[in-house]
Each structure stands twice: as structure tokens, then as C-alpha cells.
C-alpha atoms as a PDB file:
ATOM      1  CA  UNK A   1      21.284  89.108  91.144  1.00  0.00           C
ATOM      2  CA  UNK A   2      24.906  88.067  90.633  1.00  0.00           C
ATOM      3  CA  UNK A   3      27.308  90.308  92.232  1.00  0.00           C
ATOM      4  CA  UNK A   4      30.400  92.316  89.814  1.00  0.00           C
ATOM      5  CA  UNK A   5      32.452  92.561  92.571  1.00  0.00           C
ATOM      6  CA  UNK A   6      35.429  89.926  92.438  1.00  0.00           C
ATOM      7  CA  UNK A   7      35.476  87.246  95.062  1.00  0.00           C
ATOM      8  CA  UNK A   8      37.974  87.653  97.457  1.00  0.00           C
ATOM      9  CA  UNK A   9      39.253  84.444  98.110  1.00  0.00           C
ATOM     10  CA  UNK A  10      39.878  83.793  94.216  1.00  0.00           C
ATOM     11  CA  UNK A  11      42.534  87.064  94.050  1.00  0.00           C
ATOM     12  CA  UNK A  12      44.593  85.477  97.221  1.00  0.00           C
ATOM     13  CA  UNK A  13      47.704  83.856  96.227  1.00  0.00           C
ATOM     14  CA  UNK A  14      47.797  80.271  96.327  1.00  0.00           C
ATOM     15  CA  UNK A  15      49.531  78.610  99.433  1.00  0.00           C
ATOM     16  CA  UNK A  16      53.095  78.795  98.834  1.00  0.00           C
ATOM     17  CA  UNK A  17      52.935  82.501  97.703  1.00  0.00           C
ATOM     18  CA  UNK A  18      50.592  83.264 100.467  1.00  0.00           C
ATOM     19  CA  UNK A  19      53.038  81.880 103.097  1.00  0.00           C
ATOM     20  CA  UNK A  20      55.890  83.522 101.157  1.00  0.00           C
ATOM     21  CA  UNK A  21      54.206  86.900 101.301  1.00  0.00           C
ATOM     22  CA  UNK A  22      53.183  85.938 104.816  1.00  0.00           C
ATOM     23  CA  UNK A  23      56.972  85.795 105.899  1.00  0.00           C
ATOM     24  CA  UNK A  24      58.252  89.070 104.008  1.00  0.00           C
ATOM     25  CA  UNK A  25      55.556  90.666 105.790  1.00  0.00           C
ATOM     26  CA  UNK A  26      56.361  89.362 109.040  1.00  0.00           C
ATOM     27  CA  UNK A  27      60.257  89.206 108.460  1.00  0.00           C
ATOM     28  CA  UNK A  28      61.178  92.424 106.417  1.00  0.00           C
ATOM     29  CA  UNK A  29      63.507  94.168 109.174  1.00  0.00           C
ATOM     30  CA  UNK A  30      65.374  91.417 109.454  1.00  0.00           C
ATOM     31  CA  UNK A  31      65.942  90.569 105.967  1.00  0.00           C
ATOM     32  CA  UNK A  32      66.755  94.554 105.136  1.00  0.00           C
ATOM     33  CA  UNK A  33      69.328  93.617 108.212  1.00  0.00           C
ATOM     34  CA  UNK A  34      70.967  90.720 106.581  1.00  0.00           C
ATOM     35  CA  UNK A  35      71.145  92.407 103.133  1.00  0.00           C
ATOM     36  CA  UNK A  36      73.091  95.540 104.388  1.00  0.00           C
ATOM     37  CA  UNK A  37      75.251  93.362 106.744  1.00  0.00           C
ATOM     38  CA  UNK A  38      75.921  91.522 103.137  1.00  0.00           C
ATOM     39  CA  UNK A  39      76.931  94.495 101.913  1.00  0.00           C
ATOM     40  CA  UNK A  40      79.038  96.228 104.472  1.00  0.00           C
ATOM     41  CA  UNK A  41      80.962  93.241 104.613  1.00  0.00           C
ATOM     42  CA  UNK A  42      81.833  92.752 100.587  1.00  0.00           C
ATOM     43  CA  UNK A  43      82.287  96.405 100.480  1.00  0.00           C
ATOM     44  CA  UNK A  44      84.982  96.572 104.206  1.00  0.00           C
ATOM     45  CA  UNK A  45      86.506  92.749 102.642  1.00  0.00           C
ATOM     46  CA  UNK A  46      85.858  93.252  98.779  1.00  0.00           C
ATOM     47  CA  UNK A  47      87.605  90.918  96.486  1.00  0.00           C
ATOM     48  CA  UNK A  48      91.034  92.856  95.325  1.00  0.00           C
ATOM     49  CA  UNK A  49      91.814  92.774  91.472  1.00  0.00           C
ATOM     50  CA  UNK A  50      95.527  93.225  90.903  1.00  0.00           C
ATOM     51  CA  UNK A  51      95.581  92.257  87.097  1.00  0.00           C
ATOM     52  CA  UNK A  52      95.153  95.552  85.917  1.00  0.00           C
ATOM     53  CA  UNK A  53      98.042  98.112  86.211  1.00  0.00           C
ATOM     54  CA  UNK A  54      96.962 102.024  86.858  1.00  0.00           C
ATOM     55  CA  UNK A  55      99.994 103.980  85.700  1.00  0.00           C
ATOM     56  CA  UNK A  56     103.229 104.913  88.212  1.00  0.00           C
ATOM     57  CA  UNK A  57     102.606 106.092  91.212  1.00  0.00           C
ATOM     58  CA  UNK A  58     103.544 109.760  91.564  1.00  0.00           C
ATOM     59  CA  UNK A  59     106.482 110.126  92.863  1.00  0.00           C
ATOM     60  CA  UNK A  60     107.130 112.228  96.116  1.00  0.00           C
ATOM     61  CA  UNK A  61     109.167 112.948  98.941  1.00  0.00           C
ATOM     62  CA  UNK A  62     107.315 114.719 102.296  1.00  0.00           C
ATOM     63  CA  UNK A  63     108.783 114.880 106.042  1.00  0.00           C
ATOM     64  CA  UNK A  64     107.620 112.608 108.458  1.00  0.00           C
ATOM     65  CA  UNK A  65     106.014 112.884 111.650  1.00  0.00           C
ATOM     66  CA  UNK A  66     108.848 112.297 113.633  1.00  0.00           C
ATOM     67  CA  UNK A  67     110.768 114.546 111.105  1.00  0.00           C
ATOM     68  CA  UNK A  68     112.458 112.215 108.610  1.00  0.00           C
ATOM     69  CA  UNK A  69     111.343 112.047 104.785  1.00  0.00           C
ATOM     70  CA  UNK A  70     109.096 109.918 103.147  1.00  0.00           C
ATOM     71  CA  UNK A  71     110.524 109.452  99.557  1.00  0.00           C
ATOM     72  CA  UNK A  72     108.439 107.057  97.681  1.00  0.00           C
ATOM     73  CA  UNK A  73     110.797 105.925  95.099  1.00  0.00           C
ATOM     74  CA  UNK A  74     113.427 105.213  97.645  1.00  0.00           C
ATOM     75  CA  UNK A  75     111.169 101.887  97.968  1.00  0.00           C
ATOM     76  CA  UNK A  76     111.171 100.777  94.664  1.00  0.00           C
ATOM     77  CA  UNK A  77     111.470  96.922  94.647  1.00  0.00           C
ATOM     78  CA  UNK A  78     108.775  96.665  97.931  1.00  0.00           C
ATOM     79  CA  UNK A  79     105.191  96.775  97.382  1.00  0.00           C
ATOM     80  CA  UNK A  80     104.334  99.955  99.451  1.00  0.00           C
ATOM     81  CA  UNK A  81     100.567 100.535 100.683  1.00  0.00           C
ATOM     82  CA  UNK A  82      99.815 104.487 100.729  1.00  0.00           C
ATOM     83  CA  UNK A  83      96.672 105.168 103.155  1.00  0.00           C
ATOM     84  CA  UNK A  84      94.988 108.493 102.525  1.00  0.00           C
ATOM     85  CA  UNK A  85      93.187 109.896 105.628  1.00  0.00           C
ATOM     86  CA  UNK A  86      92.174 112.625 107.911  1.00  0.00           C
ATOM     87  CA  UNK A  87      92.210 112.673 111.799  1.00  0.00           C
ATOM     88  CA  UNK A  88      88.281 113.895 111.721  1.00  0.00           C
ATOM     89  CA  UNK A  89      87.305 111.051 109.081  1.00  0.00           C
ATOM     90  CA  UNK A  90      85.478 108.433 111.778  1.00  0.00           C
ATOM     91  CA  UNK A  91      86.105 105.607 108.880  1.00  0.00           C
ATOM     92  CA  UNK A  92      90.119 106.359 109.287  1.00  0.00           C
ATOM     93  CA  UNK A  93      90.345 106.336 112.789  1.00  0.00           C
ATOM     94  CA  UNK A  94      88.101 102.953 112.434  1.00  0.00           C
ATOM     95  CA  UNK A  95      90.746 101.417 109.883  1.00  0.00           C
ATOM     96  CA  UNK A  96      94.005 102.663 111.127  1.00  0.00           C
ATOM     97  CA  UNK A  97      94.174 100.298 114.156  1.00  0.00           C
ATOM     98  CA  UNK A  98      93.870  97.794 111.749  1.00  0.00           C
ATOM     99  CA  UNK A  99      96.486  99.251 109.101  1.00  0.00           C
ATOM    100  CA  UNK A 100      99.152  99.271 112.225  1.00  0.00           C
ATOM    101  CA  UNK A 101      98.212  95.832 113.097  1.00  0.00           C
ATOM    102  CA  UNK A 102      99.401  94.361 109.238  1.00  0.00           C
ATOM    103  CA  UNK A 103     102.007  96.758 109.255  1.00  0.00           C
ATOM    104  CA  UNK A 104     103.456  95.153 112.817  1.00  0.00           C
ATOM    105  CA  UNK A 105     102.406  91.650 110.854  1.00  0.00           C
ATOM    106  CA  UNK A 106     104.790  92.443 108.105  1.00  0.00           C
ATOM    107  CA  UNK A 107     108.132  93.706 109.642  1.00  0.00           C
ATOM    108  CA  UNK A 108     110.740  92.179 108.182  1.00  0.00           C
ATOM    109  CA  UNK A 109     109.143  91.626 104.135  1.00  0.00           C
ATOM    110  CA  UNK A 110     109.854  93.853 101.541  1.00  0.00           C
ATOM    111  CA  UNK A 111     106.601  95.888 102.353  1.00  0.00           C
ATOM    112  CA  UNK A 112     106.319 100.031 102.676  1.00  0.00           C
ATOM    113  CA  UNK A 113     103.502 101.734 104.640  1.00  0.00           C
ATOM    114  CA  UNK A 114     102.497 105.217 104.900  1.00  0.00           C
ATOM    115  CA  UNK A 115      99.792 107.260 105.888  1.00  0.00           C
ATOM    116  CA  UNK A 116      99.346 110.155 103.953  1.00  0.00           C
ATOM    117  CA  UNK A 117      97.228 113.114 106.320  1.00  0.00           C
ATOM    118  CA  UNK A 118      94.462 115.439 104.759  1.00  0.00           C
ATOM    119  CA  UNK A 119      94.120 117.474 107.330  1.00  0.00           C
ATOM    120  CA  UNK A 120      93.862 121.394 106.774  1.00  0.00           C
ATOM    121  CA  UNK A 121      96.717 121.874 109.602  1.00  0.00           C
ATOM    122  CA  UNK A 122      98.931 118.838 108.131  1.00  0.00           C
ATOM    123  CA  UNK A 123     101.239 117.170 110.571  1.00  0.00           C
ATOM    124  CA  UNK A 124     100.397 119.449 113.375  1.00  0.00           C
ATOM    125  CA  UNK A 125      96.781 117.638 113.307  1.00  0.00           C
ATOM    126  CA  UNK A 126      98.196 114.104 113.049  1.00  0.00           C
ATOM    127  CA  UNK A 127     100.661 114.888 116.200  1.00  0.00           C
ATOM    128  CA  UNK A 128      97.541 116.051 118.414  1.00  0.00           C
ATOM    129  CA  UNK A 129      95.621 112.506 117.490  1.00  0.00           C
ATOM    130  CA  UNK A 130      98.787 110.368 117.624  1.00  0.00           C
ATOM    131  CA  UNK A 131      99.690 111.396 121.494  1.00  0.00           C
ATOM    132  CA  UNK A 132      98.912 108.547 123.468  1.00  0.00           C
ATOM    133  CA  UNK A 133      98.283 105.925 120.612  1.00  0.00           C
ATOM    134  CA  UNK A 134     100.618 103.505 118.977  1.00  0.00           C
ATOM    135  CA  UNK A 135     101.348 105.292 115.561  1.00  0.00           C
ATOM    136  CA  UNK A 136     104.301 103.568 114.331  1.00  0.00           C
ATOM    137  CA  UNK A 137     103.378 104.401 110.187  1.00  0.00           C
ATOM    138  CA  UNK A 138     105.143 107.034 108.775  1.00  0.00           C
ATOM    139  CA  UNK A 139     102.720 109.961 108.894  1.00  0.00           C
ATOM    140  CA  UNK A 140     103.335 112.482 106.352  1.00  0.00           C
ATOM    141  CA  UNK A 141     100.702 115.591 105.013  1.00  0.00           C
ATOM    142  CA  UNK A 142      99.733 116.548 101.746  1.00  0.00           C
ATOM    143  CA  UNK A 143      95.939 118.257 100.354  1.00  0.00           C
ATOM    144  CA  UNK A 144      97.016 117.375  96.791  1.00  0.00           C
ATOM    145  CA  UNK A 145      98.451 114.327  96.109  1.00  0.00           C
ATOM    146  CA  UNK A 146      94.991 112.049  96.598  1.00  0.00           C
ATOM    147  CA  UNK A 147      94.314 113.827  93.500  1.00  0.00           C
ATOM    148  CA  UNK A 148      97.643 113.008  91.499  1.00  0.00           C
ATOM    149  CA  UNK A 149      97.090 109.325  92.340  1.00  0.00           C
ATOM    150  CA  UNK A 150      93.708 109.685  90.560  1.00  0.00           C
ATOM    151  CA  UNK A 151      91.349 109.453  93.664  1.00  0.00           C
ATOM    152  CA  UNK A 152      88.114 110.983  93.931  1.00  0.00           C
ATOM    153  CA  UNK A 153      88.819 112.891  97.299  1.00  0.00           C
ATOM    154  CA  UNK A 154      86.993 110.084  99.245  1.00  0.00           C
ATOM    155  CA  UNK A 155      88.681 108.896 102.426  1.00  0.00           C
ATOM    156  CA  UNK A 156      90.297 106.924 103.635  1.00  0.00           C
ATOM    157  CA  UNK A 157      91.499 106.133 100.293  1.00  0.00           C
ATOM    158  CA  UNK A 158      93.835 103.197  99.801  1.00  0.00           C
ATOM    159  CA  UNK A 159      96.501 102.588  96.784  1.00  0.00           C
ATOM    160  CA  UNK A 160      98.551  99.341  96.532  1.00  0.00           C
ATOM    161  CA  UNK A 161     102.071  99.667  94.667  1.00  0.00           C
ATOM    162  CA  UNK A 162     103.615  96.770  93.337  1.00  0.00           C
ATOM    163  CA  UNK A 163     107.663  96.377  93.123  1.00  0.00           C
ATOM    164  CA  UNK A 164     107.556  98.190  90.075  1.00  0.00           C
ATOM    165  CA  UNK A 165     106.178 101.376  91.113  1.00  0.00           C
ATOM    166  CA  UNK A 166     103.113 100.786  89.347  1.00  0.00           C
ATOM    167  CA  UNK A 167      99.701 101.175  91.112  1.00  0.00           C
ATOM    168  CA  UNK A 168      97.946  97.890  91.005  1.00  0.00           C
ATOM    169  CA  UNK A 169      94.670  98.696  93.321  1.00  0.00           C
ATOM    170  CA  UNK A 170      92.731 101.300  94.712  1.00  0.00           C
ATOM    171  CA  UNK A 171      89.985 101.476  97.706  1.00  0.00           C
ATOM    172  CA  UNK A 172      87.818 104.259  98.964  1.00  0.00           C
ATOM    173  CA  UNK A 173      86.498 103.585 102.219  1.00  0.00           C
ATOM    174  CA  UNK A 174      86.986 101.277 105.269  1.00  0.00           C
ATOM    175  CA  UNK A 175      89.004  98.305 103.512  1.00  0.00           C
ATOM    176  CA  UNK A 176      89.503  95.119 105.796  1.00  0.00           C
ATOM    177  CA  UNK A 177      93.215  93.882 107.085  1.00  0.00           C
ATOM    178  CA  UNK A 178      92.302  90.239 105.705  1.00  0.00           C
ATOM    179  CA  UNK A 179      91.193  91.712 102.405  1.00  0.00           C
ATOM    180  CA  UNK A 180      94.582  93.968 102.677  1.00  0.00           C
ATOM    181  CA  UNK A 181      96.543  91.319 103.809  1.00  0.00           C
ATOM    182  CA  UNK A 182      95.669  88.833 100.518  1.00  0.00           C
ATOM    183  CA  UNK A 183      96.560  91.938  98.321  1.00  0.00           C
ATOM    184  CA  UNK A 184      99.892  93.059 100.013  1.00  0.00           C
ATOM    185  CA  UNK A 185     100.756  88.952  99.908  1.00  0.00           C
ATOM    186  CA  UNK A 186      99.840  88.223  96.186  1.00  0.00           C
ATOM    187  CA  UNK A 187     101.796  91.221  95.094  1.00  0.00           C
ATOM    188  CA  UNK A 188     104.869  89.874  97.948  1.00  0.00           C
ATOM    189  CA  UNK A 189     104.622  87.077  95.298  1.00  0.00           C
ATOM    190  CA  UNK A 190     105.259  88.381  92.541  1.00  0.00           C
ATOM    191  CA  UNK A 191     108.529  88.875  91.287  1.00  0.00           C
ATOM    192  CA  UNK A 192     111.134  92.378  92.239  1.00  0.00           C
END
């Protein structure tokens, strides 16, 4: 009597899907690994599109940290990089190191930093973090203006402004000094 029930070595795969299979199976941590390594890196380094323009930046003027003003359109004619962050956010305090770093890079070109705090107590909160660390950004506070630049609330939150006062490119999340640096020096390019 011939049996219904299907042979099993018919329904295996033949040998190059078998050994396929066979290494997925063995090797599926590892390539989840890779694939989430591929991503945090594209998404901390992502290619930076400065073709399209997103409208002036809003203009203000806030007091510093050290108790001068930050006045935005006092540097038209420098492309100016405007960091949201907050001093609990562990993704800011990852990337700031990094921010000072380009900023100490670029003394000397036509480029504008500041950090812009979220913080519920403002600049008293920044003060607290910043004893003992090199903070040599302008730090200024303000819950709002994320919003008038047209971000989402995420942070850290990054805006690019070119010469113009136009906002060229936005980030939300940890964003790389090398893929920073290629922005800040393409727009250095372009004409005042």
C-alpha cells in the first residue's frame, strides 16, 4: 500500500538553498547586527541635501550663557548651524562634544554656531551641565522656537542656514561631525 504522506527528502531545498537556509539559521544575530550597524551609521552620517531651500530662518535675538545676545540676523552673510537640545537628552550630550570639536575646526570662516537649550529651567539648566566642560557655543534657551523653524519637537534637532538666511537642511537626531562638516563646507562654497 503506497503511502499519501509526502516524502521528506523531495520537500528539502536543493543544495544551494539548503546551505543558504543553513547559514541564516546559523548566522541570524549577526546579520540583524550588521543591518542595524548599517543603519545607525546612514542615519548618525546621512547624506545632506542642500538643493532645496526651506523658507528664512526665523529671526531672533536671546541672551547668552555668558550674558551677551544671540541675534541671528546679525550673521547674515555666514552659514550659521543652530543645534536644538536639552541637557537630559542622552543623544545631545552624545553629539555636542562633537558640535564643539567642528566649531573649534572652523574658527576663523564665515561660520555661526549656537546651541539653542530646551530645558524647562532655560539657561539655569545649561550652566549646571556646562561647569567643568569645555562649552565654548553660544548657549541660549528657548521652548518655542524648534517649533517656528518647523521641527517636530525631536532632539537634538539640527538646522543649517546658508548666507542668505535661508534654511537649507534639517536633522533630528545624533548627526555626525563628518556628515556636518561636508554640509557646513558645501554651503562655505557657495557664494555671500
Amino acid at each position: 500500500m503506497a503511502s499519501s504522506a509526502p516524502n521528506a527528502a523531495s520537500d528539502a531545498p536543493p543544495g544551494r538553498a539548503r546551505r543558504a537556509l543553513s547559514f541564516l539559521k546559523r548566522n541570524w544575530t549577526w546579520l540583524i547586527v550588521l543591518g542595524l550597524i548599517g543603519y545607525l551609521v546612514y542615519t548618525v552620517n546621512p547624506p545632506v541635501n542642500l538643493d532645496e531651500r526651506q523658507g528664512a530662518a526665523p529671526a531672533f535675538v536671546l541672551p547668552t550663557m555668558t550674558g551677551e545676545r544671540f541675534d541671528l540676523s546679525a550673521h547674515r552673510g555666514d552659514v550659521v548651524v543652530v543645534t536644538f537640545w536639552a541637557t537630559w537628552c542622552p543623544a545631545c550630550r552624545t553629539e555636542r562634544p562633537m558640535k564643539e570639536s567642528l566649531y573649534a575646526d572652523l574658527q576663523g570662516e564665515d561660520v555661526a554656531f549656537v546651541h539653542v537649550s530646551v530645558n524647562e529651567s532655560g539657561l539655569a539648566a545649561v550652566r549646571e551641565f556646562a561647569e567643568g566642560r569645555d562649552v565654548a557655543i553660544p548657549q541660549v534657551a528657548d521652548r518655542g522656537l524648534l517649533g517656528a523653524f518647523g521641527g517636530s519637537g525631536a532632539i537634538p534637532a539640527t538646522f543649517l542656514i546658508d548666507r542668505q538666511g535661508q534654511i537649507r537642511y534639517q536633522h533630528e537626531g545624533l548627526l555626525a561631525k563628518p556628515a556636518l562638516r561636508r554640509a557646513v563646507e558645501r554651503l562655505l562654497e557657495e557664494p555671500a
